[in-house]
C-alpha atoms as a PDB file:
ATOM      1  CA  UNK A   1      42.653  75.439-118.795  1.00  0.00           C
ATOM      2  CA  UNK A   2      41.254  78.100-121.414  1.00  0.00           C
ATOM      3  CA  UNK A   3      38.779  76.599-123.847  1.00  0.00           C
ATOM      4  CA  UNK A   4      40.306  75.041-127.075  1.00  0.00           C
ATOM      5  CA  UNK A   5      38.036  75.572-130.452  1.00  0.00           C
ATOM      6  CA  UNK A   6      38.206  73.079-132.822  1.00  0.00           C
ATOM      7  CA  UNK A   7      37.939  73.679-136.306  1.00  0.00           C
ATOM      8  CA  UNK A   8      35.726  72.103-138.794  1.00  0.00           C
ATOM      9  CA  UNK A   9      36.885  70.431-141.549  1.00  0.00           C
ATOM     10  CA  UNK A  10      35.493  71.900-144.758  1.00  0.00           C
ATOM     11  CA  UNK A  11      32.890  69.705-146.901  1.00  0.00           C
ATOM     12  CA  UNK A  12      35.594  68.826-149.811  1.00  0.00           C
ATOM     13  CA  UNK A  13      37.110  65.732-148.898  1.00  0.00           C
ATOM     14  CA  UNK A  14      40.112  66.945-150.983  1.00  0.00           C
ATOM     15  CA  UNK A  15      40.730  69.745-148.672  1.00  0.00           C
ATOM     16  CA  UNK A  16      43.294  69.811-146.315  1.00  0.00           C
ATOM     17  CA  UNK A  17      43.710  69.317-142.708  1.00  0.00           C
ATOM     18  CA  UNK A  18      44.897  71.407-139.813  1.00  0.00           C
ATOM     19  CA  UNK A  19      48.139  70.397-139.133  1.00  0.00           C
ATOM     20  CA  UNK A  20      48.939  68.026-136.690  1.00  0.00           C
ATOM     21  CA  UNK A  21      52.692  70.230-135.201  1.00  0.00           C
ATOM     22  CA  UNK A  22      49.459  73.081-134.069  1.00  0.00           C
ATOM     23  CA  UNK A  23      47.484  71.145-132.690  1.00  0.00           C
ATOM     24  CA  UNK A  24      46.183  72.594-129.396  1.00  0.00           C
ATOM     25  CA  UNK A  25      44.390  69.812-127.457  1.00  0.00           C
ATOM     26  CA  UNK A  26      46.249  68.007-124.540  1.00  0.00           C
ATOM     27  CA  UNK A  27      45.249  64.446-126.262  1.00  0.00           C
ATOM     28  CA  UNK A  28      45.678  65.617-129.954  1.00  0.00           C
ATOM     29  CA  UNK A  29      42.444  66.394-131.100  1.00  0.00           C
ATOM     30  CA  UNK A  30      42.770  67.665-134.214  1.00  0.00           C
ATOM     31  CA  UNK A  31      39.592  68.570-135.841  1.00  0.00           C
ATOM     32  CA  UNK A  32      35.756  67.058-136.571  1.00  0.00           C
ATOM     33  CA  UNK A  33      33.324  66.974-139.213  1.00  0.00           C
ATOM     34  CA  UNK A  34      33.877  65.794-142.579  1.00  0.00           C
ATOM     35  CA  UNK A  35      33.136  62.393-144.227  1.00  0.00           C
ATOM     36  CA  UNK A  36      34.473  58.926-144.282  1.00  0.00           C
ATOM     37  CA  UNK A  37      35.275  59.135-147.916  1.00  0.00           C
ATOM     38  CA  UNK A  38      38.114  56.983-149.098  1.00  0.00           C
ATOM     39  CA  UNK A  39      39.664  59.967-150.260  1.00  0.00           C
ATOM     40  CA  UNK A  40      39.348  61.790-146.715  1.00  0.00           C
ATOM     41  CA  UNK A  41      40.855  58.887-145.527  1.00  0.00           C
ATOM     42  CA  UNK A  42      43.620  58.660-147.367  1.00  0.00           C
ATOM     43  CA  UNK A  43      44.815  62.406-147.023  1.00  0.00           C
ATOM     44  CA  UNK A  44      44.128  62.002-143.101  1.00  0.00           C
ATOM     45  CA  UNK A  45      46.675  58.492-142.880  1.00  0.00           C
ATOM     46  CA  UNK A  46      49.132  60.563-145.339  1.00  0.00           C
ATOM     47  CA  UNK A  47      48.883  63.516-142.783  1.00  0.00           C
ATOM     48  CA  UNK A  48      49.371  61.237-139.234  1.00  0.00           C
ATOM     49  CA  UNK A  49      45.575  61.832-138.554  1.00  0.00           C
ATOM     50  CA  UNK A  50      42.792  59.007-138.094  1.00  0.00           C
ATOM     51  CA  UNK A  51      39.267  59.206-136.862  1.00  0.00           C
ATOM     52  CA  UNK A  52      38.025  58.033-133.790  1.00  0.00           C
ATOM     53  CA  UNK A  53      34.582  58.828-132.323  1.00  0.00           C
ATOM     54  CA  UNK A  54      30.958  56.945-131.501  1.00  0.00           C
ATOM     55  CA  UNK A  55      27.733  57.121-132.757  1.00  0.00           C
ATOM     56  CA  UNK A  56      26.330  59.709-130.550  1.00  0.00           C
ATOM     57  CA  UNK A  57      29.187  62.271-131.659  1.00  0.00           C
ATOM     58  CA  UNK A  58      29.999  64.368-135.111  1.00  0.00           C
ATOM     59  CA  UNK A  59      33.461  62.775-136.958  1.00  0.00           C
ATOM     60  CA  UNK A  60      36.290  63.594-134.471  1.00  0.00           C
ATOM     61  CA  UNK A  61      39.886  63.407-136.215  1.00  0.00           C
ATOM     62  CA  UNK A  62      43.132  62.446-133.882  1.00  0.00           C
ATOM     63  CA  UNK A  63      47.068  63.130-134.026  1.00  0.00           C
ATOM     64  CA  UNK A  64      48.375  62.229-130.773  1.00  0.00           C
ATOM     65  CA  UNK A  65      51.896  62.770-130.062  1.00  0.00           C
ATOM     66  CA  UNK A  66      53.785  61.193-128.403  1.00  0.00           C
ATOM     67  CA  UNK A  67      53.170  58.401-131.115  1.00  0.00           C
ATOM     68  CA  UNK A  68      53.157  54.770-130.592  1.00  0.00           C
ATOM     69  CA  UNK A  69      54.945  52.184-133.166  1.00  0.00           C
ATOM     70  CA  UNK A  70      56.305  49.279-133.888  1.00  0.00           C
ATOM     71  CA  UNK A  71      59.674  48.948-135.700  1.00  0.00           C
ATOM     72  CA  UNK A  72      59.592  45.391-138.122  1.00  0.00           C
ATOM     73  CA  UNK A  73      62.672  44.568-136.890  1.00  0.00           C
ATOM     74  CA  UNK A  74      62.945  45.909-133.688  1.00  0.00           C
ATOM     75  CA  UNK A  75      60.141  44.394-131.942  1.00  0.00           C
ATOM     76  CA  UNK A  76      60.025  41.992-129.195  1.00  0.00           C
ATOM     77  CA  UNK A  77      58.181  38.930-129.493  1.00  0.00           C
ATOM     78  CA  UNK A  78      58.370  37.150-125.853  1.00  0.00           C
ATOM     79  CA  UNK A  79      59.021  33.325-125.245  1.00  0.00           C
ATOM     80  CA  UNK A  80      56.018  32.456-124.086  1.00  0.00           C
ATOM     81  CA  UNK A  81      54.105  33.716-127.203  1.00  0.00           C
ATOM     82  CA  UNK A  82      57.268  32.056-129.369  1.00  0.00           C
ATOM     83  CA  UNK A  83      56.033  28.458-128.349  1.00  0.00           C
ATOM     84  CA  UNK A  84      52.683  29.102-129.010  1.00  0.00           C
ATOM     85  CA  UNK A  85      53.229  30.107-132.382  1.00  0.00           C
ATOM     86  CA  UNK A  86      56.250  27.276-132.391  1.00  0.00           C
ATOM     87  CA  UNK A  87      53.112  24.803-131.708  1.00  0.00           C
ATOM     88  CA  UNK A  88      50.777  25.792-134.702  1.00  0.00           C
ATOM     89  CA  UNK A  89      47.493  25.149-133.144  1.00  0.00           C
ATOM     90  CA  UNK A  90      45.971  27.661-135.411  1.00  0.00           C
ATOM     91  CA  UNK A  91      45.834  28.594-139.072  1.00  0.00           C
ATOM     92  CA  UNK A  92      46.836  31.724-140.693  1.00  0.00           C
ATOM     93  CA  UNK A  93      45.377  33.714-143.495  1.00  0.00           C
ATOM     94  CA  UNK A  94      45.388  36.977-145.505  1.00  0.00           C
ATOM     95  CA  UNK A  95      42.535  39.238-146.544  1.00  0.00           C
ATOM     96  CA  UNK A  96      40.173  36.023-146.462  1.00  0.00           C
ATOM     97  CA  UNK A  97      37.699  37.166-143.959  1.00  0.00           C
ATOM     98  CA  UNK A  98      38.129  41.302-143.390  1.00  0.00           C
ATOM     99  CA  UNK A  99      34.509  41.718-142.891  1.00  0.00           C
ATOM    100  CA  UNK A 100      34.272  39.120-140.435  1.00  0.00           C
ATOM    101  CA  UNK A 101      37.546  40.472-138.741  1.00  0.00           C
ATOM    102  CA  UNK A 102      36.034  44.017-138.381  1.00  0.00           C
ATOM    103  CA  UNK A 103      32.650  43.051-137.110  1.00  0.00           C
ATOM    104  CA  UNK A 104      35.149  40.991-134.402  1.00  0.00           C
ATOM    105  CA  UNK A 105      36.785  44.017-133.331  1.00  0.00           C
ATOM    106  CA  UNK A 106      33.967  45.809-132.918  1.00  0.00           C
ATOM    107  CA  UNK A 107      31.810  43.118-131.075  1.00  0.00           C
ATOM    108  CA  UNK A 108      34.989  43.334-128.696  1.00  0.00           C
ATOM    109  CA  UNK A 109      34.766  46.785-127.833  1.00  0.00           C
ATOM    110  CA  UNK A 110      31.210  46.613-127.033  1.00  0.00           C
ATOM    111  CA  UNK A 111      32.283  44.446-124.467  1.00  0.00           C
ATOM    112  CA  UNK A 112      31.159  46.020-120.956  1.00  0.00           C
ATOM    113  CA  UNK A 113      34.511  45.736-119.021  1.00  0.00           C
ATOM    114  CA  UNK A 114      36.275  47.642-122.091  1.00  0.00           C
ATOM    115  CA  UNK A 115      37.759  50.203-120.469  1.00  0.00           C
ATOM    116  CA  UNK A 116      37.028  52.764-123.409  1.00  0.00           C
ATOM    117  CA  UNK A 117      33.928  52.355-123.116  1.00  0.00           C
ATOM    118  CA  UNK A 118      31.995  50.811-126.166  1.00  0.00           C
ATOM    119  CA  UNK A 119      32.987  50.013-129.620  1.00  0.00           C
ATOM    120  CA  UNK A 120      34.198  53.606-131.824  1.00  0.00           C
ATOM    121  CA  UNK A 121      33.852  51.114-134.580  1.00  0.00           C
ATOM    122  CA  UNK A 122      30.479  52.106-135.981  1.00  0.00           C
ATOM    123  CA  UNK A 123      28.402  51.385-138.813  1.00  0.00           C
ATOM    124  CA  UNK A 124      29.594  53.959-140.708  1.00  0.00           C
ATOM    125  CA  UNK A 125      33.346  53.106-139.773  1.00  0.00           C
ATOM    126  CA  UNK A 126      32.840  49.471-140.720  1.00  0.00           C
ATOM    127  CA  UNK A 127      31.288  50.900-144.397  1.00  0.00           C
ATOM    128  CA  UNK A 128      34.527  52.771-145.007  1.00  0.00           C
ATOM    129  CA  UNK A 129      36.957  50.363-144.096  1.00  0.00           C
ATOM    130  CA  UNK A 130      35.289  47.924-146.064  1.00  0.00           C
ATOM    131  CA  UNK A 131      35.571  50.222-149.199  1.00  0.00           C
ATOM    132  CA  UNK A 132      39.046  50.439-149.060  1.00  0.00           C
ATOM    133  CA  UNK A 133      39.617  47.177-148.639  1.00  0.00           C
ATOM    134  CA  UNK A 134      37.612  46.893-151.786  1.00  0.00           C
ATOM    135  CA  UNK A 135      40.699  49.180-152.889  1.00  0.00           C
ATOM    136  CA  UNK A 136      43.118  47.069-152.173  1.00  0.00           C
ATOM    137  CA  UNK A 137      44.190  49.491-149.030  1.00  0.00           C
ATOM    138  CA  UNK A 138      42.809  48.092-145.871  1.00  0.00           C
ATOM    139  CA  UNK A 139      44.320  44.649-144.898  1.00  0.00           C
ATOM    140  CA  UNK A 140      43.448  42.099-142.464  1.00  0.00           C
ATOM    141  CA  UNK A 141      44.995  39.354-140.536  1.00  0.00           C
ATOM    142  CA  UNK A 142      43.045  36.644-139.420  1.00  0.00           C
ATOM    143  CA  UNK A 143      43.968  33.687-136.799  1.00  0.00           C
ATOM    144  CA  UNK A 144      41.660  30.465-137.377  1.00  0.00           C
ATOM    145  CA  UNK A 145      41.497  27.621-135.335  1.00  0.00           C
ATOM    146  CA  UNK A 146      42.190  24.502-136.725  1.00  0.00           C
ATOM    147  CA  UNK A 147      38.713  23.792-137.576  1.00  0.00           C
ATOM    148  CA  UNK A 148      38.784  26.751-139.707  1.00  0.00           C
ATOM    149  CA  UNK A 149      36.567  28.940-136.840  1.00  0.00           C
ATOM    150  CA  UNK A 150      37.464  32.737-136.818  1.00  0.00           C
ATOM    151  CA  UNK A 151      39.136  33.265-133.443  1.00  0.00           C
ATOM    152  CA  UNK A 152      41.166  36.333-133.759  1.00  0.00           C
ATOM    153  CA  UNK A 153      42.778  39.086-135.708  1.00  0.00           C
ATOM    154  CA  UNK A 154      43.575  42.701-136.873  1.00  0.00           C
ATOM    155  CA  UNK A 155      42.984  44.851-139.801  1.00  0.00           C
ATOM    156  CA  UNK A 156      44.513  48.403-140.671  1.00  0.00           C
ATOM    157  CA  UNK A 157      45.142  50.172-143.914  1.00  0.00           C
ATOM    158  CA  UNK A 158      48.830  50.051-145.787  1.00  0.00           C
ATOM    159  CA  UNK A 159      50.107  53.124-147.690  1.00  0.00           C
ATOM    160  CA  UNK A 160      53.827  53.029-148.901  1.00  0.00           C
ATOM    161  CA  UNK A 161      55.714  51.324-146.586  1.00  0.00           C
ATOM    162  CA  UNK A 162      53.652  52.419-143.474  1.00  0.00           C
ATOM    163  CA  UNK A 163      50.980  49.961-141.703  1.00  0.00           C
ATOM    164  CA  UNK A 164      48.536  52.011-139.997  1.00  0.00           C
ATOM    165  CA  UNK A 165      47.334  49.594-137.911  1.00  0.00           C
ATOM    166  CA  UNK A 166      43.569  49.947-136.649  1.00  0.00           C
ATOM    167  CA  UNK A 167      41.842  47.201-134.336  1.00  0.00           C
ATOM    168  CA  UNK A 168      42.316  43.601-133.291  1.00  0.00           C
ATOM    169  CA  UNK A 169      40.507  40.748-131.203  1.00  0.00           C
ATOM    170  CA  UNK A 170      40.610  37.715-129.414  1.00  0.00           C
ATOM    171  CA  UNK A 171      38.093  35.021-128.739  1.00  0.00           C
ATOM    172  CA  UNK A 172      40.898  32.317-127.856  1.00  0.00           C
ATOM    173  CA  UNK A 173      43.882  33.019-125.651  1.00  0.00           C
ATOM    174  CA  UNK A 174      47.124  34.658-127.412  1.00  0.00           C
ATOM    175  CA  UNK A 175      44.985  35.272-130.700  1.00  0.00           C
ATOM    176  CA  UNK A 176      45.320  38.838-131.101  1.00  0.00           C
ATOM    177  CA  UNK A 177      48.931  38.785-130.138  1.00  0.00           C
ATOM    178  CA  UNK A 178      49.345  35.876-132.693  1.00  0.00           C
ATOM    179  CA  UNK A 179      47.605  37.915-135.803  1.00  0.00           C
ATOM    180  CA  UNK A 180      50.419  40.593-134.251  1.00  0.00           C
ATOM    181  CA  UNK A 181      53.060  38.799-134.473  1.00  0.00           C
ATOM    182  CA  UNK A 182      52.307  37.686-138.086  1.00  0.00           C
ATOM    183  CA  UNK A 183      51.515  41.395-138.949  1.00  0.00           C
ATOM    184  CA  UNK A 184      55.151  41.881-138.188  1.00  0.00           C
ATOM    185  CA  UNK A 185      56.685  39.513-139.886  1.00  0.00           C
ATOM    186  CA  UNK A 186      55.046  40.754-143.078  1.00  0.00           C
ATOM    187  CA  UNK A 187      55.982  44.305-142.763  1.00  0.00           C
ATOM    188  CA  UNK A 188      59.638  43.122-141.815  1.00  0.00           C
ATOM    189  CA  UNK A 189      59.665  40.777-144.887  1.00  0.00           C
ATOM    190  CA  UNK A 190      58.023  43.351-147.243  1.00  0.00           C
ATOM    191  CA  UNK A 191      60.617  46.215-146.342  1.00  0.00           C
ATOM    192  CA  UNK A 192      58.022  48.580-144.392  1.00  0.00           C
ATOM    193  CA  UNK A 193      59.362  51.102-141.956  1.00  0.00           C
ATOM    194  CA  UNK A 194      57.032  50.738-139.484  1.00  0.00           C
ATOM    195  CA  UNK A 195      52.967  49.967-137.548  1.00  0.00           C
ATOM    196  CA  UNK A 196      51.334  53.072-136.112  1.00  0.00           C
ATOM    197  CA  UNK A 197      49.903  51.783-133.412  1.00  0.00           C
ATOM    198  CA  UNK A 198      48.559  55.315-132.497  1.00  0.00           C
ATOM    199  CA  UNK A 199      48.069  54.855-129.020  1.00  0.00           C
ATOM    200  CA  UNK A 200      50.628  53.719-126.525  1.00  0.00           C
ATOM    201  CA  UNK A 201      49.169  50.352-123.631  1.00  0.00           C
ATOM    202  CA  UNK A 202      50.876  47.834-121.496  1.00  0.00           C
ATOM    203  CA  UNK A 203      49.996  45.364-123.452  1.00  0.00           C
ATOM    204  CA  UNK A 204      51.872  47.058-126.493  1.00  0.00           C
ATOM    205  CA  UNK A 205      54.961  47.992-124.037  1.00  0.00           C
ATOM    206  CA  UNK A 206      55.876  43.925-123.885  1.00  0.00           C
ATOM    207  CA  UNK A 207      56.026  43.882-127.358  1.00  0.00           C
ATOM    208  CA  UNK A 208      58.292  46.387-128.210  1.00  0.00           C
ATOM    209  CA  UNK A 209      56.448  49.518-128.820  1.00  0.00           C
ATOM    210  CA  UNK A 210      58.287  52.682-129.407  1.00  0.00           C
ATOM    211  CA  UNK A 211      57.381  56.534-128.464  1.00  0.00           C
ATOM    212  CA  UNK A 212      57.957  59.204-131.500  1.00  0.00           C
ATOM    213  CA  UNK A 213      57.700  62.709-131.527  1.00  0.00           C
ATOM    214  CA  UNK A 214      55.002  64.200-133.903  1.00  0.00           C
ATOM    215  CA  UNK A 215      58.018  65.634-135.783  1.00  0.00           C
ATOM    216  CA  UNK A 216      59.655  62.115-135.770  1.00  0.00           C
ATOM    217  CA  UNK A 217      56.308  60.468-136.959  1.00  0.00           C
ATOM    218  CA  UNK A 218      56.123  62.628-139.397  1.00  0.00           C
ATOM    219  CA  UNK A 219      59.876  62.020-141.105  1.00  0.00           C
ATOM    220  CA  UNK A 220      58.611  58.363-141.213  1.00  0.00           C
ATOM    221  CA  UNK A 221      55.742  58.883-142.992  1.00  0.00           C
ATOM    222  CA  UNK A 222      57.416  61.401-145.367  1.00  0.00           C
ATOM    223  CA  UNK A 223      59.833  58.424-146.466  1.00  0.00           C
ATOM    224  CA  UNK A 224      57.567  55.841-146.253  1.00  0.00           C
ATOM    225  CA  UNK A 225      54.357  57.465-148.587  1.00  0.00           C
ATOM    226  CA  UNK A 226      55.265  58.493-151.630  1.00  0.00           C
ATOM    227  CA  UNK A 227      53.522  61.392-152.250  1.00  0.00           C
ATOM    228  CA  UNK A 228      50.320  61.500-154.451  1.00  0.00           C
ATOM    229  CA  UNK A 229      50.375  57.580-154.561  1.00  0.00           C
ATOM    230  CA  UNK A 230      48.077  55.049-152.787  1.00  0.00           C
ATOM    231  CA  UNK A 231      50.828  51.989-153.555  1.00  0.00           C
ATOM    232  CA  UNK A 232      52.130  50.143-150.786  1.00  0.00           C
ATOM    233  CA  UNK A 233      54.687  47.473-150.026  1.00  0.00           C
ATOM    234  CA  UNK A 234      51.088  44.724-148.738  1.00  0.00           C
ATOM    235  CA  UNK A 235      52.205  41.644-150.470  1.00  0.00           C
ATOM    236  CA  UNK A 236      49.706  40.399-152.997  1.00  0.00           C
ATOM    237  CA  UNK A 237      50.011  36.586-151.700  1.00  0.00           C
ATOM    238  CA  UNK A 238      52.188  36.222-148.246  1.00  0.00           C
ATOM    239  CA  UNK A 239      54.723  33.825-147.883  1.00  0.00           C
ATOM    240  CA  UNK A 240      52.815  31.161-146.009  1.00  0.00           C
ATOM    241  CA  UNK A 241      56.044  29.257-144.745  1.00  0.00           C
ATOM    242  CA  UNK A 242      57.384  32.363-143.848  1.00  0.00           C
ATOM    243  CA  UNK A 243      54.996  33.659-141.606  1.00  0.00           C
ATOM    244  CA  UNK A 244      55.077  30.190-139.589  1.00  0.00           C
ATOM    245  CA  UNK A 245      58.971  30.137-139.241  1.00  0.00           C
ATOM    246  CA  UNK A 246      59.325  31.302-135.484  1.00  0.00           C
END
């Protein structure tokens, strides 16, 4: 296989990226360099890219195709996870604890046994999330036992009516699918068109996942972002009794 160059992304985080429909590398590899800068990041979700890398690398930016989502109402949530969440032996909240649910995910991935091979959820990753959360743009999900102890969840960032969804953990059994599960419900009750779930696993294959096309992906996100705005359909308070009617 000839050698693929990369380009670097120029220093202005307004500038643009390559685009994703040229992109030459077998796993979507886009570009690196850059900055974490809520701006960059907002451009890069808007464009179908996200960054992904460790500490020992330069920024690498990703736009995989074919693209793995979740549809809000054409998902599959299986019966064995149905009576867990049927049981309530957790509690459920909203934005309460995003730093706590980011340090999770990334404690998770420095597991040994993770097969990717140590957390891409950095320092510097955990900074910018956090800062657009500050925003009002990154979102978690948390799952709490019912002695109010952090035991699972997920956190992404919501543009439009697109849910970019990032990382999520476990420390109990069926956590992680649980703070899914919710995550769904609110993006089916608050009218969004889909979860990017960027990468396609087996795990995600039970629950429904779907396959797009780059070119499909990026029809979605074209009706889903309205451009120049950084509005999205995240509920300011969730429904509480919705999100525990399974």
């Amino acid at each position: 296989m000839p050698r693929i160059a990369i380009p670097q992304l120029d220093p202005d985080p307004r500038s643009s990226f390559p685009d994703p429909a040229r992109a030459e590398h077998p796993d979507g590899l886009l570009a690196w360099g850059g900055d974490l800068s809520p701006t960059r990041l907002v451009n890069a979700y808007r464009s179908g890219i996200f960054p992904w890398f460790n500490d020992s690398s330069e920024i690498l930016w990703w736009s995989p195709e074919p693209r793995a989502v979740m549809i809000p109402n054409g998902w599959h949530l299986p019966r064995r996870l149905r009576r867990t969440l049927r049981q309530g032996a957790y509690r459920i909240s909203v934005n309460d604890r995003f730093s706590e649910v980011i340090d999770g995910c990334a404690a998770e991935r420095d597991r040994p046994q993770d097969e990717a091979g140590g957390t891409w959820i950095t320092s510097d990753m955990k900074a910018a999330y956090r800062r657009l959360h500050g925003m009002g743009l990154a979102h978690s999900v948390e799952v709490l036992s019912p002695e109010g102890e952090l035991i699972g969840g997920l956190y992404g960032v919501a543009l439009g009516r697109i849910f970019f969804a990032e990382s999520k953990f476990h420390r109990a059994r069926d956590a992680s699918k649980i703070a899914l599960a919710v995550l769904m419900r609110i993006l089916e009750t608050e009218d969004f068109l889909l979860a990017d779930c960027q990468l396609w696993n087996p795990h995600l294959e039970t629950l429904g996942v779907r396959l797009l096309s780059f070119e499909q992906f990026r029809q979605v996100l074209k009706a889903g972002i309205e451009v120049g705005s950084t509005e999205s359909n995240w509920p300011r308070a969730p429904n509480e009794a919705r999100l525990k009617a399974w």
